[in-house]
C-alpha atoms as a PDB file:
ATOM      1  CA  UNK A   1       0.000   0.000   0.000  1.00  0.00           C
ATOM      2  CA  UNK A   2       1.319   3.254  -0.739  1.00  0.00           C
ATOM      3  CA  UNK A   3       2.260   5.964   1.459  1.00  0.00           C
ATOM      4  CA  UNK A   4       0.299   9.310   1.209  1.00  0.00           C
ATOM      5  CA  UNK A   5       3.659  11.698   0.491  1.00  0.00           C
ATOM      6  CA  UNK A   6       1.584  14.847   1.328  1.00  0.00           C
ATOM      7  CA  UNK A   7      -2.388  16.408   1.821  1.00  0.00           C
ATOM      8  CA  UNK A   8      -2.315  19.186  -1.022  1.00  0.00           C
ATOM      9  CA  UNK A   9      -2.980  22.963   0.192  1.00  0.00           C
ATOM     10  CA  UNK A  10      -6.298  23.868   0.417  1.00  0.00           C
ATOM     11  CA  UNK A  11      -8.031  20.381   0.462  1.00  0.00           C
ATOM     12  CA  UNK A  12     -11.093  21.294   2.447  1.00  0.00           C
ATOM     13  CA  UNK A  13     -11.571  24.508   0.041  1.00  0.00           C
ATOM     14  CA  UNK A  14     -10.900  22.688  -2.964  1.00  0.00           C
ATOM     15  CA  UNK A  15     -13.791  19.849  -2.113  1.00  0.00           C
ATOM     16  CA  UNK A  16     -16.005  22.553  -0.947  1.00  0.00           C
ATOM     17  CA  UNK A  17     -15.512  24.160  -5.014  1.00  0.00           C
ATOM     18  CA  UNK A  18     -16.816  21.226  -6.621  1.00  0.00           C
ATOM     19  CA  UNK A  19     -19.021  19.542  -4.241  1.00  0.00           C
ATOM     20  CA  UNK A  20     -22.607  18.439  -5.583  1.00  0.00           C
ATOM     21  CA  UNK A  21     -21.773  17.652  -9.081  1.00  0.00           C
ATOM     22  CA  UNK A  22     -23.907  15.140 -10.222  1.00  0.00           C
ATOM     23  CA  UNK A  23     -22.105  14.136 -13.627  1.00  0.00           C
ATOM     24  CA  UNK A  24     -19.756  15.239 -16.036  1.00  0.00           C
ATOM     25  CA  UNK A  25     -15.818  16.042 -15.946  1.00  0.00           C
ATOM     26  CA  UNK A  26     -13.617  17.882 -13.867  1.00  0.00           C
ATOM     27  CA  UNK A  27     -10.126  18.498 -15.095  1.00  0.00           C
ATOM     28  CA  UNK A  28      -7.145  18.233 -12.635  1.00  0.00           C
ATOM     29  CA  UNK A  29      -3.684  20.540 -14.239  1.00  0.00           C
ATOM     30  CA  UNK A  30      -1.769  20.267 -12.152  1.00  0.00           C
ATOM     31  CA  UNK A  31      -2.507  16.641 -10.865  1.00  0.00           C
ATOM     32  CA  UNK A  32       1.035  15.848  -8.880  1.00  0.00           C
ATOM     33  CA  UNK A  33       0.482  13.212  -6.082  1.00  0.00           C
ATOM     34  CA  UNK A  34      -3.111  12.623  -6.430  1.00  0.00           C
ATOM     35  CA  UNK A  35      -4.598  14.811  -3.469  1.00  0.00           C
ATOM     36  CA  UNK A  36      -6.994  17.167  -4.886  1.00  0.00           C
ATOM     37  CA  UNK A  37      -7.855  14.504  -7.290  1.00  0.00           C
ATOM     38  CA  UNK A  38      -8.349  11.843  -5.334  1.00  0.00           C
ATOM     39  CA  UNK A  39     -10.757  14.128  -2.709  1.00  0.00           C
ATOM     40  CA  UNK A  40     -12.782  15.294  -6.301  1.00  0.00           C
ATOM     41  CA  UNK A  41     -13.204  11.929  -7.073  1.00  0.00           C
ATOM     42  CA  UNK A  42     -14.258  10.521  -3.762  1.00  0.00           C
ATOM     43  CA  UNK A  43     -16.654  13.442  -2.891  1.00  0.00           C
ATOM     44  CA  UNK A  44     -18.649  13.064  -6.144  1.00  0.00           C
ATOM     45  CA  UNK A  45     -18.807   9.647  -7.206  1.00  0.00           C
ATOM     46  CA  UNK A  46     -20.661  10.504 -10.433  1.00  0.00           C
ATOM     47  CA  UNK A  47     -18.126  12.571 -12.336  1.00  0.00           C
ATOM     48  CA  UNK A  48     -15.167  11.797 -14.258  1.00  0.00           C
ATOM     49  CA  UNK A  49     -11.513  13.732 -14.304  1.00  0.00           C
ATOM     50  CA  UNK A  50      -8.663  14.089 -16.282  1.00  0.00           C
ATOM     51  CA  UNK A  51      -5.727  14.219 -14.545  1.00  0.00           C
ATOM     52  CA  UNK A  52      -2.803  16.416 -16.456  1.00  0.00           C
ATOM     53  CA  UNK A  53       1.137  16.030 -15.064  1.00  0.00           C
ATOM     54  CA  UNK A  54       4.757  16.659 -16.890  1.00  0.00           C
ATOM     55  CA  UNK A  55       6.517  14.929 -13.772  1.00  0.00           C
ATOM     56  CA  UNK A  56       6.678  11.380 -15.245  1.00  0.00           C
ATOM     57  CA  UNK A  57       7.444  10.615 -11.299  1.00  0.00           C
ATOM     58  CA  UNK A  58       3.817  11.918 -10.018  1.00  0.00           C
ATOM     59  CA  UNK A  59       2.886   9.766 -13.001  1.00  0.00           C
ATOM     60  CA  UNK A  60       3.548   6.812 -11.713  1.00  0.00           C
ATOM     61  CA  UNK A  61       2.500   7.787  -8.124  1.00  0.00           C
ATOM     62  CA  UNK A  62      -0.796   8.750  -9.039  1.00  0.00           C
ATOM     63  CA  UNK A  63      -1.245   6.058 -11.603  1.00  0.00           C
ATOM     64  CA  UNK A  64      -1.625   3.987  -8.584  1.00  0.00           C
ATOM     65  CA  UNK A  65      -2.730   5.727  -6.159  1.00  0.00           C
ATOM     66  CA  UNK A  66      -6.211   6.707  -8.620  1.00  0.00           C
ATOM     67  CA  UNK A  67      -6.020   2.888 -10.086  1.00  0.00           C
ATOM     68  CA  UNK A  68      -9.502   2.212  -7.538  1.00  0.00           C
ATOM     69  CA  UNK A  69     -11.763   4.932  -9.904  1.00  0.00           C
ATOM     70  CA  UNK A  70     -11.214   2.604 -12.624  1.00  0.00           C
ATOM     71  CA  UNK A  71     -12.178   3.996 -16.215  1.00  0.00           C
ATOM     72  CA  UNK A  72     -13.243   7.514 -14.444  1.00  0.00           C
ATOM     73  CA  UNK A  73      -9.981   8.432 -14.581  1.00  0.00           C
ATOM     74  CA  UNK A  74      -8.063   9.327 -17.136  1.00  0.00           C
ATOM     75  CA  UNK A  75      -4.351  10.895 -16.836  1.00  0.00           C
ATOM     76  CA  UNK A  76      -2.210  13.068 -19.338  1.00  0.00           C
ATOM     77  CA  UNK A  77       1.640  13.788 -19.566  1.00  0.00           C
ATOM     78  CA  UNK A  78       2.604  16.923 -20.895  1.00  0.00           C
ATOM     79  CA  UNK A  79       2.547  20.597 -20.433  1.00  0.00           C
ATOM     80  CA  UNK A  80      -1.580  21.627 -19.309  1.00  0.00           C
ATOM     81  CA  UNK A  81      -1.535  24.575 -21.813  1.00  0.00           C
ATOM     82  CA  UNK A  82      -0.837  21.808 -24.509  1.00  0.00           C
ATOM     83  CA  UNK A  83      -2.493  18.608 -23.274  1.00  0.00           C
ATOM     84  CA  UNK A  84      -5.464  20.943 -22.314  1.00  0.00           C
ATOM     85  CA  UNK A  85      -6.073  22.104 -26.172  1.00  0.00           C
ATOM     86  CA  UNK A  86      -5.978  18.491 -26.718  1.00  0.00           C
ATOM     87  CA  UNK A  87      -8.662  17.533 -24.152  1.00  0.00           C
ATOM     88  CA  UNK A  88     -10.779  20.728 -25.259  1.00  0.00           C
ATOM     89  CA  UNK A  89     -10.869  19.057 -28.730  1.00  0.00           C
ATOM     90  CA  UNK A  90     -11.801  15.679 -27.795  1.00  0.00           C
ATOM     91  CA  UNK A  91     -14.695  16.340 -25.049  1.00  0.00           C
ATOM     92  CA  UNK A  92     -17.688  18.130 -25.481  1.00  0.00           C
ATOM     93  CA  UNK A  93     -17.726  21.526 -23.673  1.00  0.00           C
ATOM     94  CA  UNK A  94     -21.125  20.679 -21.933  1.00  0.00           C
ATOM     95  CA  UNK A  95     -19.217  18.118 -20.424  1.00  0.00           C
ATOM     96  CA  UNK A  96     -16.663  19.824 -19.094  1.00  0.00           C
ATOM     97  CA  UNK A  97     -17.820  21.214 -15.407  1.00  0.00           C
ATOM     98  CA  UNK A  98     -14.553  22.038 -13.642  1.00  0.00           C
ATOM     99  CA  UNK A  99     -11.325  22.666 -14.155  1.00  0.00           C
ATOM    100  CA  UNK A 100      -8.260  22.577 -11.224  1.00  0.00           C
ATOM    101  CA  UNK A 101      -5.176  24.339 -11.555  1.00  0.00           C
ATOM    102  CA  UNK A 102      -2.666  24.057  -8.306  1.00  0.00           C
ATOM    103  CA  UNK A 103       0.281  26.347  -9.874  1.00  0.00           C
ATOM    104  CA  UNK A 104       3.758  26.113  -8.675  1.00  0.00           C
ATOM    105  CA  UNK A 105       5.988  23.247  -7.376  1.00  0.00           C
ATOM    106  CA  UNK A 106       4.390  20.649  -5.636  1.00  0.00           C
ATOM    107  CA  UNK A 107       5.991  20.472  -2.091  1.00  0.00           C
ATOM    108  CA  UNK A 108       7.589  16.857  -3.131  1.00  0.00           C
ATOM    109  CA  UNK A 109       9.673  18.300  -5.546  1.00  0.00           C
ATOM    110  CA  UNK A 110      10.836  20.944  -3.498  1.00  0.00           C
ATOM    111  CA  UNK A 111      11.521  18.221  -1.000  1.00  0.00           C
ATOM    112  CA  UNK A 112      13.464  16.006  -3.501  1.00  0.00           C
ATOM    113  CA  UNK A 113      16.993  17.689  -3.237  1.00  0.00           C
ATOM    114  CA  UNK A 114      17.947  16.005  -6.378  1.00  0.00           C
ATOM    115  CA  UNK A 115      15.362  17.401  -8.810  1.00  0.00           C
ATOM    116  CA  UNK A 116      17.229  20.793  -7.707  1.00  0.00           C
ATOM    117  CA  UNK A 117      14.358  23.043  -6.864  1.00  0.00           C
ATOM    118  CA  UNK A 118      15.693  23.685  -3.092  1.00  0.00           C
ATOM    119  CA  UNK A 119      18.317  26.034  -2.054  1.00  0.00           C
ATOM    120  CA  UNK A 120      19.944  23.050   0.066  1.00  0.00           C
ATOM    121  CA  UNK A 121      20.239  20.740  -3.259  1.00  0.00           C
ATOM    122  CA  UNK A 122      23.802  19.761  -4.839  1.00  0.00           C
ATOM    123  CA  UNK A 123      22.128  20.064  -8.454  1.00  0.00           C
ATOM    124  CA  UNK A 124      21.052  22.687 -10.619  1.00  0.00           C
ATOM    125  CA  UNK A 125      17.876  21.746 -12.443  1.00  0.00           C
ATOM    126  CA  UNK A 126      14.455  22.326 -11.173  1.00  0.00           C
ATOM    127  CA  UNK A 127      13.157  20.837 -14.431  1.00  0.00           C
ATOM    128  CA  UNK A 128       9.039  19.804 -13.649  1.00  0.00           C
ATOM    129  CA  UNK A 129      10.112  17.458 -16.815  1.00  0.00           C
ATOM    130  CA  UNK A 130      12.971  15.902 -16.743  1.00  0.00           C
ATOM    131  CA  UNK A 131      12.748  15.620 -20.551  1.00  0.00           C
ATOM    132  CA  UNK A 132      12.437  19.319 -20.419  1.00  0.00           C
ATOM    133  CA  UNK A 133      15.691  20.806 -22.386  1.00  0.00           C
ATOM    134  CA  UNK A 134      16.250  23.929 -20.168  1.00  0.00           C
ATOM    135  CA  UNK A 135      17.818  23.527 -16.788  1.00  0.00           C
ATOM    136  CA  UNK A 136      18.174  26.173 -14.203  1.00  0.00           C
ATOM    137  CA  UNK A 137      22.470  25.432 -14.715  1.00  0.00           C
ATOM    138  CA  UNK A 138      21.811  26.357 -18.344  1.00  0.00           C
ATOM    139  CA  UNK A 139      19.845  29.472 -16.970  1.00  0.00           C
ATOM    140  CA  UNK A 140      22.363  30.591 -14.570  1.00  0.00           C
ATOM    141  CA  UNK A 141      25.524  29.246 -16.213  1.00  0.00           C
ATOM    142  CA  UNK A 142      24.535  30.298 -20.143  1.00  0.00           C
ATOM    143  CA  UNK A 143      22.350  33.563 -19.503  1.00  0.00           C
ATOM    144  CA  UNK A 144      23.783  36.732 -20.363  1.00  0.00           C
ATOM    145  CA  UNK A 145      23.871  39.258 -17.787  1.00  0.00           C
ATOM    146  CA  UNK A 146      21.041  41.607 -19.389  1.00  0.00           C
ATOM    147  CA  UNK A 147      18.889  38.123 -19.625  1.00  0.00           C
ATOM    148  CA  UNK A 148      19.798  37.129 -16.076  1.00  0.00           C
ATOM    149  CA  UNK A 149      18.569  40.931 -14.921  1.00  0.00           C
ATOM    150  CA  UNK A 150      15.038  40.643 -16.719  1.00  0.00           C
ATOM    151  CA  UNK A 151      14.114  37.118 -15.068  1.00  0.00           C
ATOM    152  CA  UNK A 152      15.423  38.238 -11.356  1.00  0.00           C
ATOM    153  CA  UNK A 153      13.215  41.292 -11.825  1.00  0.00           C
ATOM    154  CA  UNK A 154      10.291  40.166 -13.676  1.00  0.00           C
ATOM    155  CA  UNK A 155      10.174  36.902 -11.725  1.00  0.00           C
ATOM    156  CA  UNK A 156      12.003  37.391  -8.255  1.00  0.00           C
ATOM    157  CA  UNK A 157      10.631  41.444  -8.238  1.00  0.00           C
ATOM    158  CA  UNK A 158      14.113  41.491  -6.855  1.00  0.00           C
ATOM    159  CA  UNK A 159      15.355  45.373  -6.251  1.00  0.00           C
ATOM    160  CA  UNK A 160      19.012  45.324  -6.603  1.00  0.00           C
ATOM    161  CA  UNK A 161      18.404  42.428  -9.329  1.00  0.00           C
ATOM    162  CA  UNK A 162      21.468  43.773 -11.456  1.00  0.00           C
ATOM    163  CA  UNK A 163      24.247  44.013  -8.087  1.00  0.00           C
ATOM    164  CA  UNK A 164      22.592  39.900  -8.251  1.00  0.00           C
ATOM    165  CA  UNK A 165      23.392  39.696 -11.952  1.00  0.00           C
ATOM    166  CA  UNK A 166      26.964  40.718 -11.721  1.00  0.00           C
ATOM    167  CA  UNK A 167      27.836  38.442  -8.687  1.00  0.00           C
ATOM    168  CA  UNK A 168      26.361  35.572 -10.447  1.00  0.00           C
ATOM    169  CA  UNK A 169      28.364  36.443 -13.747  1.00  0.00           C
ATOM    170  CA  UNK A 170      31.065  36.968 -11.754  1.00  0.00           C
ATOM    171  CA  UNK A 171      31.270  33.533 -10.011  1.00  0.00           C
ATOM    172  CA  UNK A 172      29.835  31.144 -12.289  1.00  0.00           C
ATOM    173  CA  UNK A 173      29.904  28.257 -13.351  1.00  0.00           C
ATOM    174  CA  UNK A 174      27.716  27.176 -10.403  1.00  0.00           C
ATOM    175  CA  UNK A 175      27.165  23.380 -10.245  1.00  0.00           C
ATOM    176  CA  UNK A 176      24.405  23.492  -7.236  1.00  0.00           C
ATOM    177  CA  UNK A 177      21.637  25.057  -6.319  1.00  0.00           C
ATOM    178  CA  UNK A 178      23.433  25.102  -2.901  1.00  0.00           C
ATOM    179  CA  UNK A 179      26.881  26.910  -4.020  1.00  0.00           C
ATOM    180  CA  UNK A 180      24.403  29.586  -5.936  1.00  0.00           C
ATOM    181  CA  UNK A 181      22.182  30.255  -2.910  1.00  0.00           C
ATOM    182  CA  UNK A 182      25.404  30.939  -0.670  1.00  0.00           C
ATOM    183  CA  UNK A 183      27.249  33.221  -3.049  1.00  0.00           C
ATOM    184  CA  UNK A 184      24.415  35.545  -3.356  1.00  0.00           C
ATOM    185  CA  UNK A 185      22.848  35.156   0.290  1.00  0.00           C
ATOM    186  CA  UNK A 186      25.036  38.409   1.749  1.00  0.00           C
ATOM    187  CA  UNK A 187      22.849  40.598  -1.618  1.00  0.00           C
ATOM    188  CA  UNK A 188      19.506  39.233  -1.244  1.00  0.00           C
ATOM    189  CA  UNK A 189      16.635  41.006   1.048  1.00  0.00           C
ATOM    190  CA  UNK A 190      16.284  38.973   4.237  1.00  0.00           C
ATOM    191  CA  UNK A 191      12.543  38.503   5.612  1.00  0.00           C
ATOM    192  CA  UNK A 192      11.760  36.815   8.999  1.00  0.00           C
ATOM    193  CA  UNK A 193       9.539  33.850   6.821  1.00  0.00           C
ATOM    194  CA  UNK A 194      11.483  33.265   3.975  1.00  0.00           C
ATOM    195  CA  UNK A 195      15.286  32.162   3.136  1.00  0.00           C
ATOM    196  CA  UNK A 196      17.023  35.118   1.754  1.00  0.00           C
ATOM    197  CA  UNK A 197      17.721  33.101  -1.828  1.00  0.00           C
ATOM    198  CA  UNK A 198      14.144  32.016  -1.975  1.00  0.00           C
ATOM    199  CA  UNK A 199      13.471  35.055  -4.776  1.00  0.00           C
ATOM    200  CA  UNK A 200      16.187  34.290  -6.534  1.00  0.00           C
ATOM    201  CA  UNK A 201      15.376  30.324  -6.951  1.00  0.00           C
ATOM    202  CA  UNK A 202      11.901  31.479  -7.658  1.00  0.00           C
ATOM    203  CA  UNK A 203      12.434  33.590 -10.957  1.00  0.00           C
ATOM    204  CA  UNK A 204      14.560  31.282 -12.158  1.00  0.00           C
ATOM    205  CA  UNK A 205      12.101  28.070 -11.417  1.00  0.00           C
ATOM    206  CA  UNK A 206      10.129  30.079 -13.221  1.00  0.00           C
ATOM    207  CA  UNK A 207      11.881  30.549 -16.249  1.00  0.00           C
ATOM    208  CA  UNK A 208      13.020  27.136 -16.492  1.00  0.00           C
ATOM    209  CA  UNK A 209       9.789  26.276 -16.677  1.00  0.00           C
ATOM    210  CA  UNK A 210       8.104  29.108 -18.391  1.00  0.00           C
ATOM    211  CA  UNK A 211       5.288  28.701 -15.607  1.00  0.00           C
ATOM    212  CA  UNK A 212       3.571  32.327 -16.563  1.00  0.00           C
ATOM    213  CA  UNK A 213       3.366  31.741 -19.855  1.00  0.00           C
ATOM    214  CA  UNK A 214       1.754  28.526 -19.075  1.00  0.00           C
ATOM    215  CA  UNK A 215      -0.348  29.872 -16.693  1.00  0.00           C
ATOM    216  CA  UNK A 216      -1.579  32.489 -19.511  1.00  0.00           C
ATOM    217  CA  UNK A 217      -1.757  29.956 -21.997  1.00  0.00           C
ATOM    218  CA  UNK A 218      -4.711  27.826 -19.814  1.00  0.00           C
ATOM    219  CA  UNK A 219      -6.289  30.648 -19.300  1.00  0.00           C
ATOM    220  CA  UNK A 220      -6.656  32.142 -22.851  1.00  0.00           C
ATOM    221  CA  UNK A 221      -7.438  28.177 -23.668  1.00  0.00           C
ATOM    222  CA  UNK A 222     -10.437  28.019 -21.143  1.00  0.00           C
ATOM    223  CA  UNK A 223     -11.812  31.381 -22.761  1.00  0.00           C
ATOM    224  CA  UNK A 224     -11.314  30.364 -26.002  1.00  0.00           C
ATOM    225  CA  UNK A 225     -13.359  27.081 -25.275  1.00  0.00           C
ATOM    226  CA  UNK A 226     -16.659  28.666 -24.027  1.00  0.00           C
ATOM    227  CA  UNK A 227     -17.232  26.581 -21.957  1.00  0.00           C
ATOM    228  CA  UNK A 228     -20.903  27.092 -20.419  1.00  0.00           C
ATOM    229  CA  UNK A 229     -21.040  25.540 -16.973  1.00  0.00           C
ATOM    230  CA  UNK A 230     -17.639  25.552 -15.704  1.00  0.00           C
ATOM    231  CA  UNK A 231     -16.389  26.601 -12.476  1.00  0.00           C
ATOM    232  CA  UNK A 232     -12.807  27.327 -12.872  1.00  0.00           C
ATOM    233  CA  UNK A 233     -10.318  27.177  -9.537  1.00  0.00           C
ATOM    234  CA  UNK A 234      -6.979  28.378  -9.803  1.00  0.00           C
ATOM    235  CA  UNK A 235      -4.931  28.137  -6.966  1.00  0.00           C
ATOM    236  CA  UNK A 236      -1.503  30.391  -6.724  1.00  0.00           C
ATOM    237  CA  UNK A 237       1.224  30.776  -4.742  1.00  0.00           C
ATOM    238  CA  UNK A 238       2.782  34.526  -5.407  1.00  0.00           C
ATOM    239  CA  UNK A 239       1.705  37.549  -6.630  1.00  0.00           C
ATOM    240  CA  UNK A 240       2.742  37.607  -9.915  1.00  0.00           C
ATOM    241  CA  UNK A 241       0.606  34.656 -10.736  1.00  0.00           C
ATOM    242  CA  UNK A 242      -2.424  35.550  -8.459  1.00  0.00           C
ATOM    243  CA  UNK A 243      -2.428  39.072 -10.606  1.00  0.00           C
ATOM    244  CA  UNK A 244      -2.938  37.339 -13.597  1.00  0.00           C
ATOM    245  CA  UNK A 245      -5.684  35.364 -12.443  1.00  0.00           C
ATOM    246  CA  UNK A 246      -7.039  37.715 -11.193  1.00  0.00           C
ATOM    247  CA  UNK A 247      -7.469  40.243 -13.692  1.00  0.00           C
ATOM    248  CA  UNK A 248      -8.587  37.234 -16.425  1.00  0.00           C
ATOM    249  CA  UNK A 249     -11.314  36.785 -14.033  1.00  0.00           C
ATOM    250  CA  UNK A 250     -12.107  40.261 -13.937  1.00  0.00           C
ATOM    251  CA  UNK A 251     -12.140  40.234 -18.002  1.00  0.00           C
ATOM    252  CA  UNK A 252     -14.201  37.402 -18.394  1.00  0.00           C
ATOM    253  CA  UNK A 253     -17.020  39.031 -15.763  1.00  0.00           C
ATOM    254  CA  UNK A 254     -17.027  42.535 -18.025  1.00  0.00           C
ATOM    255  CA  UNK A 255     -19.998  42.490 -20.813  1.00  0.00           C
ATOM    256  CA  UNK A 256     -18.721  45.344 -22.316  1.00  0.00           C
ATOM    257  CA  UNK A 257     -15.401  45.128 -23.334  1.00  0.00           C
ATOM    258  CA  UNK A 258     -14.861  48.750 -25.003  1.00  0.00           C
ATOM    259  CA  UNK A 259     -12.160  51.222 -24.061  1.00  0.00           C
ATOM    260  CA  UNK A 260     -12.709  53.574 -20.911  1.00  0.00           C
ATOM    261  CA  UNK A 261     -12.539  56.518 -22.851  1.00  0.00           C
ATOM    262  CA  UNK A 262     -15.192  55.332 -25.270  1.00  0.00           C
ATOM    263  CA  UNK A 263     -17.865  57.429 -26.283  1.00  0.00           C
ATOM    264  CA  UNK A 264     -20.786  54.895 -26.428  1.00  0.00           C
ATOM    265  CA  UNK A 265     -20.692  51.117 -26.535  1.00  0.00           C
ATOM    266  CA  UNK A 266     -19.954  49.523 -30.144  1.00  0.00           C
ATOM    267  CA  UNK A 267     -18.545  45.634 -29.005  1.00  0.00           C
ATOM    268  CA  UNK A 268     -22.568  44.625 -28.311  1.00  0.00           C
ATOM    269  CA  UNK A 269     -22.219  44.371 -24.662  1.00  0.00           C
ATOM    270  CA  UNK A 270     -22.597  40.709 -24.972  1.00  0.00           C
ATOM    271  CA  UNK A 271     -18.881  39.465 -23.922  1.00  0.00           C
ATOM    272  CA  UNK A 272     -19.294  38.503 -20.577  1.00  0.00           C
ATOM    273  CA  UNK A 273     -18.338  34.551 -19.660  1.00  0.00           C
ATOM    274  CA  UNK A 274     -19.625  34.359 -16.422  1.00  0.00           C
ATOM    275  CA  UNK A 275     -19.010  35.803 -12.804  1.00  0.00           C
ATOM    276  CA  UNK A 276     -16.423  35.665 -10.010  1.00  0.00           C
ATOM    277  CA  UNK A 277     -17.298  33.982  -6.851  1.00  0.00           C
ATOM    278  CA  UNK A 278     -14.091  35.394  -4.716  1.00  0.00           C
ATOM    279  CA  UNK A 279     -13.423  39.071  -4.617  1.00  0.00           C
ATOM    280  CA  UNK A 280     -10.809  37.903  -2.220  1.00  0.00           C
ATOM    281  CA  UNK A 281      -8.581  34.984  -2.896  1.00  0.00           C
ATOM    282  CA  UNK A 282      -9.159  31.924  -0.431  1.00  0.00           C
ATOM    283  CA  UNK A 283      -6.614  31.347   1.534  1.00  0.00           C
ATOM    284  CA  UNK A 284      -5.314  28.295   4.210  1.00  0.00           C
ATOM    285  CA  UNK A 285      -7.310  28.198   7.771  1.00  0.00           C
ATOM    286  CA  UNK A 286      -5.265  28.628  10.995  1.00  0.00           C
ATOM    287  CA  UNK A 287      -5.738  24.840  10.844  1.00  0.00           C
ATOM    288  CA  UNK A 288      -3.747  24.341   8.352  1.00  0.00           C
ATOM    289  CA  UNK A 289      -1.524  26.142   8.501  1.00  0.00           C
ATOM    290  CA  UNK A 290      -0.241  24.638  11.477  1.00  0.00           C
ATOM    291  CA  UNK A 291      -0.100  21.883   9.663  1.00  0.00           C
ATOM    292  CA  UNK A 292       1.325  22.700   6.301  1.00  0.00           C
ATOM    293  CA  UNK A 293       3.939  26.235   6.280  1.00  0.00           C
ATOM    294  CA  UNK A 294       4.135  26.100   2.700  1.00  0.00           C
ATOM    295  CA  UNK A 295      -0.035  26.784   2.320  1.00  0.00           C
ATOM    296  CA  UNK A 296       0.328  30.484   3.946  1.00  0.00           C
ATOM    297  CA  UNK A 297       1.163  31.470   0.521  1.00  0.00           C
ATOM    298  CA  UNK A 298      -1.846  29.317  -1.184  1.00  0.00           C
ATOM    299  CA  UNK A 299      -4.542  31.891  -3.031  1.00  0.00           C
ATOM    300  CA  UNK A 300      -7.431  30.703  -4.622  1.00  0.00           C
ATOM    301  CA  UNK A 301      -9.628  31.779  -6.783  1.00  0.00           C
ATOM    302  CA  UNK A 302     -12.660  31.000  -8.167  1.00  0.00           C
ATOM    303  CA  UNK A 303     -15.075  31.914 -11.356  1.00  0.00           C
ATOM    304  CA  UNK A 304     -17.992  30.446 -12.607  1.00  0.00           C
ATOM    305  CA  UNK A 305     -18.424  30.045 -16.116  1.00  0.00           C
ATOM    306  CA  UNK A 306     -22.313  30.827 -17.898  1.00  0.00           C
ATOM    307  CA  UNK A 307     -22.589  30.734 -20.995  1.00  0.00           C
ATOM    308  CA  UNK A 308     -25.710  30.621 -22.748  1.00  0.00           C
END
């Protein structure tokens, strides 16, 4: 019998989304070790889900862990802005009625020094794929030191991201996560909660693994798809990604979809996909966060699609 590795952030919230459906498909993105899927599947027996993962190892975790739903479950390796096009062209939107995405590193691979994701780890990788051709050594070894400025401030909202630029330049090559953490510790901002090189291996996780432009991607997908009945869930863990849920949401509410400065309406007023149920993202109970550190930084956010 397998061993649970870990209860996914926001478990209680998540079954409390998509309680009560009587039939149809949900649509897991971000499926990892099985937790929010698993919960879905047990708290409505009636549905189906499609699990998506690029981690070949949550694969073969979850193959087995979700083996007891039988033929309700069906799971996809790949990117979710590309396997999600796929799905979108196979099922019928009516069909579709939810769709999960828990964005960011899953706490296992931060937990797995080898994949390369933590601070403490003697590799340099943090590849969600490990097919994937970038690695964070060819991001901080290869980089030039204008490329290496624009991640660490669009993706670490680091301050003195070029004094970070030059030291890096300046001491590669780097051959762990661990030696890059240390030479850069005495330049990064140090917070009471956080490790001072936690920024830094943030923007470039990111990059490696182009997880905004993902992120964008599902979203433009789900619009795209009109899908009528839909309640979409999209769970964050930092600003940068919570801001662009967050003002899709806010797009897909509008009706009119003309330019402030517009005289009179001319786009038909018709444009609006559904509503938002959280004007404040959902965040982790005192509960659990006692039990799990890494949810304080869990946001969720929900909309419901309606589309007639």
């Amino acid at each position: 019998m397998q061993s649970i590795p870990h209860v996914p952030v926001l478990y209680k919230e998540v079954v409390e989304a998509f309680k009560d459906l009587d039939e149809g498909i949900v649509i897991d993105c971000t499926m990892g070790y099985g937790g929010h899927s698993s919960l879905i599947l047990e708290s409505n027996p009636n549905i189906k889900l499609i699990a998506i993962d690029q981690d070949q190892t949550a694969i073969e975790y979850s193959t087995e862990r979700l083996a007891k739903y039988g033929d309700r479950v069906s799971i996809r390796k790949g990117r979710f802005s590309v396997v999600m096009l796929e799905i979108l062209k196979e099922v019928n939107a009516v069909s579709i009625k939810g769709i999960l995405a828990d964005i960011g590193v899953s706490s296992l691979q931060l937990d797995q020094k080898e994949r390369g994701f933590s601070y403490e780890s003697e590799n340099l990788d943090m590849r969600m794929d490990k097919d994937a051709l970038l690695s964070a050594s060819n991001v901080v070894n290869g980089y030039d030191k204008v490329e290496l400025q624009r991640i660490l401030l669009e993706y670490g909202e680091l301050r003195n991201f070029k004094k970070i630029a030059d030291v890096i330049v300046k001491n590669r090559p780097f051959h762990s996560a661990k030696e890059l953490s240390e030479c850069v510790k005495p330049h990064m901002p140090r917070g009471k909660k956080i490790h001072p090189a936690t920024l830094l291996m943030q923007a470039i996780r990111i990059e490696v693994n182009d997880e905004l432009g993902e992120l964008k991607s599902l979203l433009d997908s789900i619009e795209d798809a009109k899908l009528p009945q839909a309640k979409i869930a999209i769970i964050s863990f930092h600003s940068l990604e919570d801001r662009i849920v967050k003002q899709k949401f806010i797009q897909w509410s509008k009706s009119c979809i003309c330019p402030s400065e517009a005289f009179r309406c001319t786009c038909g007023n018709n444009h609006q996909l559904g509503k938002i149920l959280t004007k404040k993202p959902i965040m982790a109970q005192e509960s659990e966060l006692k039990k799990n550190v890494r949810s304080r930084s869990a946001k969720m956010r929900l909309f419901q699609m309606d589309i007639q």
